[in-house]
PDB file of N, CA and C in Angstrom:
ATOM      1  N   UNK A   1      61.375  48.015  32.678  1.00  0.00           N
ATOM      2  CA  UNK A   1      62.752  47.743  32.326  1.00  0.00           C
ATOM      3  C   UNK A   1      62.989  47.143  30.989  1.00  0.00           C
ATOM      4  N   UNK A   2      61.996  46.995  30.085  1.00  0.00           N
ATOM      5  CA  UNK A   2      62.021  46.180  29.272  1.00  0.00           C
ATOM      6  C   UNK A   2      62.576  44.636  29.037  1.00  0.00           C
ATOM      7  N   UNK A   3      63.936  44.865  28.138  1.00  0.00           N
ATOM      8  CA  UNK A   3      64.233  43.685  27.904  1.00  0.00           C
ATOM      9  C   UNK A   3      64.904  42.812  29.161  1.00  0.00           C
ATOM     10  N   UNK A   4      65.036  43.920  30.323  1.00  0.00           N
ATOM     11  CA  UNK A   4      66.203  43.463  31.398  1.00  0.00           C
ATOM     12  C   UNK A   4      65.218  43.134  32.204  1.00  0.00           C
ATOM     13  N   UNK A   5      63.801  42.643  32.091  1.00  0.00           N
ATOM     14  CA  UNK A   5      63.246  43.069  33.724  1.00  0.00           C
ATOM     15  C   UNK A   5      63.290  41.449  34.421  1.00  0.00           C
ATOM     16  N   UNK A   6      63.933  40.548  33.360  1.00  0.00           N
ATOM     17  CA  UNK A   6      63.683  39.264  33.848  1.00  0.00           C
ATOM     18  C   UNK A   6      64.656  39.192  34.688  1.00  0.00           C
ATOM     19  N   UNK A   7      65.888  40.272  35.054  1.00  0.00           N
ATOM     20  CA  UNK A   7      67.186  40.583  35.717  1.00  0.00           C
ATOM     21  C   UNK A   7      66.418  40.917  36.998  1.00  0.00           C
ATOM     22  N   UNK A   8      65.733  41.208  37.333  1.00  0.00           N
ATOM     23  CA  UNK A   8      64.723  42.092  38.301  1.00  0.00           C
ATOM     24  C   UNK A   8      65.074  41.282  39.562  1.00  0.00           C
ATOM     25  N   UNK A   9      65.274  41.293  40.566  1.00  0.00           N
ATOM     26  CA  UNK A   9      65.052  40.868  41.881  1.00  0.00           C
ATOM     27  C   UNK A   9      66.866  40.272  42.010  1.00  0.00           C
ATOM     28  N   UNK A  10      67.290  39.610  41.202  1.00  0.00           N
ATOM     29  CA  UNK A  10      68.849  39.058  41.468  1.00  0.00           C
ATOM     30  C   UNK A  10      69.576  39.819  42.303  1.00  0.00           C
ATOM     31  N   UNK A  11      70.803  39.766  42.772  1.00  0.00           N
ATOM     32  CA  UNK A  11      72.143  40.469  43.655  1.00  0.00           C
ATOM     33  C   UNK A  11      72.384  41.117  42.519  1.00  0.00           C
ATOM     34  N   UNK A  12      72.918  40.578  41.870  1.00  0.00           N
ATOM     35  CA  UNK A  12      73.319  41.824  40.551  1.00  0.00           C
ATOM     36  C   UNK A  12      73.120  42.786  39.975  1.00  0.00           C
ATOM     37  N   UNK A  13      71.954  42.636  39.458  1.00  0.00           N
ATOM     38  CA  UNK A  13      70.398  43.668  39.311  1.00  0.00           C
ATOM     39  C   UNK A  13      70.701  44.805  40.498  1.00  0.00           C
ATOM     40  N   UNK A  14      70.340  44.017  41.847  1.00  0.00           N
ATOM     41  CA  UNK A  14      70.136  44.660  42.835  1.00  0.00           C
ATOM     42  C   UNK A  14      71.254  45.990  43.104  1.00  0.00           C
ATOM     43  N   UNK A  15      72.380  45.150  42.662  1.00  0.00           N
ATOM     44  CA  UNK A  15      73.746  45.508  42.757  1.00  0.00           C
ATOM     45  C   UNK A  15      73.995  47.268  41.826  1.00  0.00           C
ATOM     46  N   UNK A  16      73.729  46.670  40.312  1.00  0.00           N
ATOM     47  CA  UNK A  16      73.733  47.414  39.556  1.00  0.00           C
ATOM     48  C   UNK A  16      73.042  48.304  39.786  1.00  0.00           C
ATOM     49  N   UNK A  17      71.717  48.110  40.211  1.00  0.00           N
ATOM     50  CA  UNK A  17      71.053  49.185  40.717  1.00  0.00           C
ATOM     51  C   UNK A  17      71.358  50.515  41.713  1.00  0.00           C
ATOM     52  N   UNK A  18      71.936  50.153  42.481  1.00  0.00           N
ATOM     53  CA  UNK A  18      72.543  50.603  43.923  1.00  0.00           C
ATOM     54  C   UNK A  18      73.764  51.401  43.098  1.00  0.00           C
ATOM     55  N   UNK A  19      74.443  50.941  42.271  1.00  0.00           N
ATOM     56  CA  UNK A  19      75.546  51.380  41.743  1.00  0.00           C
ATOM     57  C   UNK A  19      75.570  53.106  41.153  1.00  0.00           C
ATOM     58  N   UNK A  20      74.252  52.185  40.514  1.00  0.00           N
ATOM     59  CA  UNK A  20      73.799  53.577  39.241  1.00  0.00           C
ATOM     60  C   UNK A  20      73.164  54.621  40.306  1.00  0.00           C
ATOM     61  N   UNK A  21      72.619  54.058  41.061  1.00  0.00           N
ATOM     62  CA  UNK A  21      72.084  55.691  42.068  1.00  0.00           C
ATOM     63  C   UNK A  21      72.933  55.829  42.604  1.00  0.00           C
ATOM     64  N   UNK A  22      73.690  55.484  43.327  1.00  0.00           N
ATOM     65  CA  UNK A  22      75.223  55.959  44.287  1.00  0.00           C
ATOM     66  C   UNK A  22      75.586  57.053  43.311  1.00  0.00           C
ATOM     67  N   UNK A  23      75.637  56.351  41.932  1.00  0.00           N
ATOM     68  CA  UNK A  23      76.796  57.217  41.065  1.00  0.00           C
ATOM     69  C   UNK A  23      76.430  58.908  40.883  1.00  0.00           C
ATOM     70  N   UNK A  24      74.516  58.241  40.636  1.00  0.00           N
ATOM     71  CA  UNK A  24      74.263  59.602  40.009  1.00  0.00           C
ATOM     72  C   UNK A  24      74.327  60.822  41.364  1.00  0.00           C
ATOM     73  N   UNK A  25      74.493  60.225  42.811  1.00  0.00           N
ATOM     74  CA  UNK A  25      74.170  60.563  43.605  1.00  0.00           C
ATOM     75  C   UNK A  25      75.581  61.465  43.823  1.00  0.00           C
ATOM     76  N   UNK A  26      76.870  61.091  43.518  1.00  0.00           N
ATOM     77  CA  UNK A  26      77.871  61.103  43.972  1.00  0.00           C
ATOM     78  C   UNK A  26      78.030  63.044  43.409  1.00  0.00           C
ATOM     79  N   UNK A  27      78.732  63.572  44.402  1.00  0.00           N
ATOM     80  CA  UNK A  27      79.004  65.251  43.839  1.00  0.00           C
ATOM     81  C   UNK A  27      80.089  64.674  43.127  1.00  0.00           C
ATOM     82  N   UNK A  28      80.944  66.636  42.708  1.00  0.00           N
ATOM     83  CA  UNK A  28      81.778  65.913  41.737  1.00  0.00           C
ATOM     84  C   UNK A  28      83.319  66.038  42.227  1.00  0.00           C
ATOM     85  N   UNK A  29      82.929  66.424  43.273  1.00  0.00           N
ATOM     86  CA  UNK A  29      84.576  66.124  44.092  1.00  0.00           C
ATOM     87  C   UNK A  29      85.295  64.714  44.526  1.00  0.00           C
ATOM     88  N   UNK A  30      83.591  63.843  44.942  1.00  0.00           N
ATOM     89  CA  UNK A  30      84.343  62.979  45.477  1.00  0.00           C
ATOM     90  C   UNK A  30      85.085  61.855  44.753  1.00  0.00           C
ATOM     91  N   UNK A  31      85.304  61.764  43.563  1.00  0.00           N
ATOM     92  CA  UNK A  31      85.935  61.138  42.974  1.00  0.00           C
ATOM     93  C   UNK A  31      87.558  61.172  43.024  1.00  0.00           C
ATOM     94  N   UNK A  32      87.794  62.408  43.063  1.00  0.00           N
ATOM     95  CA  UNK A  32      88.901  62.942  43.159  1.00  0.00           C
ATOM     96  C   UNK A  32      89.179  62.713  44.144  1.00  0.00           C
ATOM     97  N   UNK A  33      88.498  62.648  45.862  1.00  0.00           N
ATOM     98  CA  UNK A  33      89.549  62.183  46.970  1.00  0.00           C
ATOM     99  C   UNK A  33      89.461  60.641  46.780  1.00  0.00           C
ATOM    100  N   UNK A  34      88.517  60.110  46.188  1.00  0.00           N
ATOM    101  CA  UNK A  34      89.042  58.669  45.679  1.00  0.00           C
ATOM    102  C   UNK A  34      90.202  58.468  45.682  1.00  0.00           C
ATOM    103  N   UNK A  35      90.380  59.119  44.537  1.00  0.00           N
ATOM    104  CA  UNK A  35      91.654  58.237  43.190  1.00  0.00           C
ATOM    105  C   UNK A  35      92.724  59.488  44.682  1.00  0.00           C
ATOM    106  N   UNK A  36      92.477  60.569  44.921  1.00  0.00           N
ATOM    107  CA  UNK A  36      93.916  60.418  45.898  1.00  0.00           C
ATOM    108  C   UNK A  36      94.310  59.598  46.827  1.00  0.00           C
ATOM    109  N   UNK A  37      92.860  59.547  47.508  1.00  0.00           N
ATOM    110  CA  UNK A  37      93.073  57.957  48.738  1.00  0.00           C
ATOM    111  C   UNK A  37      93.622  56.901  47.774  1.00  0.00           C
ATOM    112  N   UNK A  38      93.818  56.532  47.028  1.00  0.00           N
ATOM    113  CA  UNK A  38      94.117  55.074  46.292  1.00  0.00           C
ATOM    114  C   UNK A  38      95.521  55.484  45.409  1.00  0.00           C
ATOM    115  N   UNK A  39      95.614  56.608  45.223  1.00  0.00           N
ATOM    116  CA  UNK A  39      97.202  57.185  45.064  1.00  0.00           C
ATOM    117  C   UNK A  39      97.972  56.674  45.874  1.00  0.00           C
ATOM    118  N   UNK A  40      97.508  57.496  47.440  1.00  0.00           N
ATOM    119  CA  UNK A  40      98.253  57.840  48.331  1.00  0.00           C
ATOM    120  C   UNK A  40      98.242  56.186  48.987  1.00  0.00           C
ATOM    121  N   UNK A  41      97.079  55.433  48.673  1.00  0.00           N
ATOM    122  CA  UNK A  41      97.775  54.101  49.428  1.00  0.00           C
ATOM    123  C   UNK A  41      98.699  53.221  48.464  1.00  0.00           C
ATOM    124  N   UNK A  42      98.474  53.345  47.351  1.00  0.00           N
ATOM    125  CA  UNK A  42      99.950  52.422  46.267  1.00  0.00           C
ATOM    126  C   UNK A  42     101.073  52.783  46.459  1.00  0.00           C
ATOM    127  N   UNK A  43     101.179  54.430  46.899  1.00  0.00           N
ATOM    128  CA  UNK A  43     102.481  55.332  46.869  1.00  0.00           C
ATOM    129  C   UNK A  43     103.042  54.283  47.830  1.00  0.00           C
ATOM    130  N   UNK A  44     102.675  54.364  49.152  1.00  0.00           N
ATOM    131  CA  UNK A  44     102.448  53.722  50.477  1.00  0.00           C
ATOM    132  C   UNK A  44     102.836  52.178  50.301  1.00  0.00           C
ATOM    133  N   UNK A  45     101.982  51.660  49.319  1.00  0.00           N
ATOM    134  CA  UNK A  45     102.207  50.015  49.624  1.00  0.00           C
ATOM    135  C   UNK A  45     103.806  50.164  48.616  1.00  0.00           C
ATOM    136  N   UNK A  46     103.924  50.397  47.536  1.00  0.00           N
ATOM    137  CA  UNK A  46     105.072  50.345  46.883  1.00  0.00           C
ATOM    138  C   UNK A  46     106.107  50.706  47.505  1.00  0.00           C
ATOM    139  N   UNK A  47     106.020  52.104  47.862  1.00  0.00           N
ATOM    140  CA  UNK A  47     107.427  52.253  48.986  1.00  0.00           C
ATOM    141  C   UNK A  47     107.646  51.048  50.069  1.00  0.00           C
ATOM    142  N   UNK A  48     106.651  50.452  50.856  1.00  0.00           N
ATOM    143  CA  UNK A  48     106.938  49.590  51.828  1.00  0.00           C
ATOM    144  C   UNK A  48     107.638  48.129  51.163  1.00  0.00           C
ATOM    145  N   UNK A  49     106.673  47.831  50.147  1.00  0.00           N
ATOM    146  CA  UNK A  49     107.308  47.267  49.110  1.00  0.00           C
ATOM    147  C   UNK A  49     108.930  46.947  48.986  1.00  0.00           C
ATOM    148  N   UNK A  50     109.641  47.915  48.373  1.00  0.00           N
ATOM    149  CA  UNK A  50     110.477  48.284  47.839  1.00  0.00           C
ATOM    150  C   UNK A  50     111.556  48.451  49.049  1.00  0.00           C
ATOM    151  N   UNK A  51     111.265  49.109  50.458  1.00  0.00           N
ATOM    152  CA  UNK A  51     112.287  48.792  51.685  1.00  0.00           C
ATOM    153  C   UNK A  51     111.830  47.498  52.170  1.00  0.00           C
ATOM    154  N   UNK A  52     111.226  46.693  52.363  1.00  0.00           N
ATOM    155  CA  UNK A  52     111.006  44.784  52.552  1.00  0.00           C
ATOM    156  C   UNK A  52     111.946  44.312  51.970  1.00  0.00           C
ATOM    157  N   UNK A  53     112.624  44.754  50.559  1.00  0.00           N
ATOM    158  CA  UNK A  53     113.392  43.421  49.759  1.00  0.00           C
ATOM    159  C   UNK A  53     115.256  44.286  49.719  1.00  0.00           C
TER     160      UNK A  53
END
């Protein structure tokens, strides 16, 4: 790891790690039902939002 390896064993590290393979792991659709799931829940919280007041 070179300069990072003193990062080695931490949550973070660990973290980052996990991150970067998820990512590379990820096809390339699923991003896209992401960001719609997270559309479709702001759409959702804002409208509820907005009939509350």
């Amino acid at each position: 790891g070179g300069s990072a390896t003193h990062k080695e064993g931490t949550s973070a590290w660990n973290a980052t790690n996990d991150v970067q393979s998820a990512m590379s792991d990820i096809p390339g659709w699923l991003p896209i039902i992401v960001i719609t799931v997270i559309g479709a829940l702001l759409i959702g919280l804002v409208a509820r939002f907005r009939a509350s007041t």
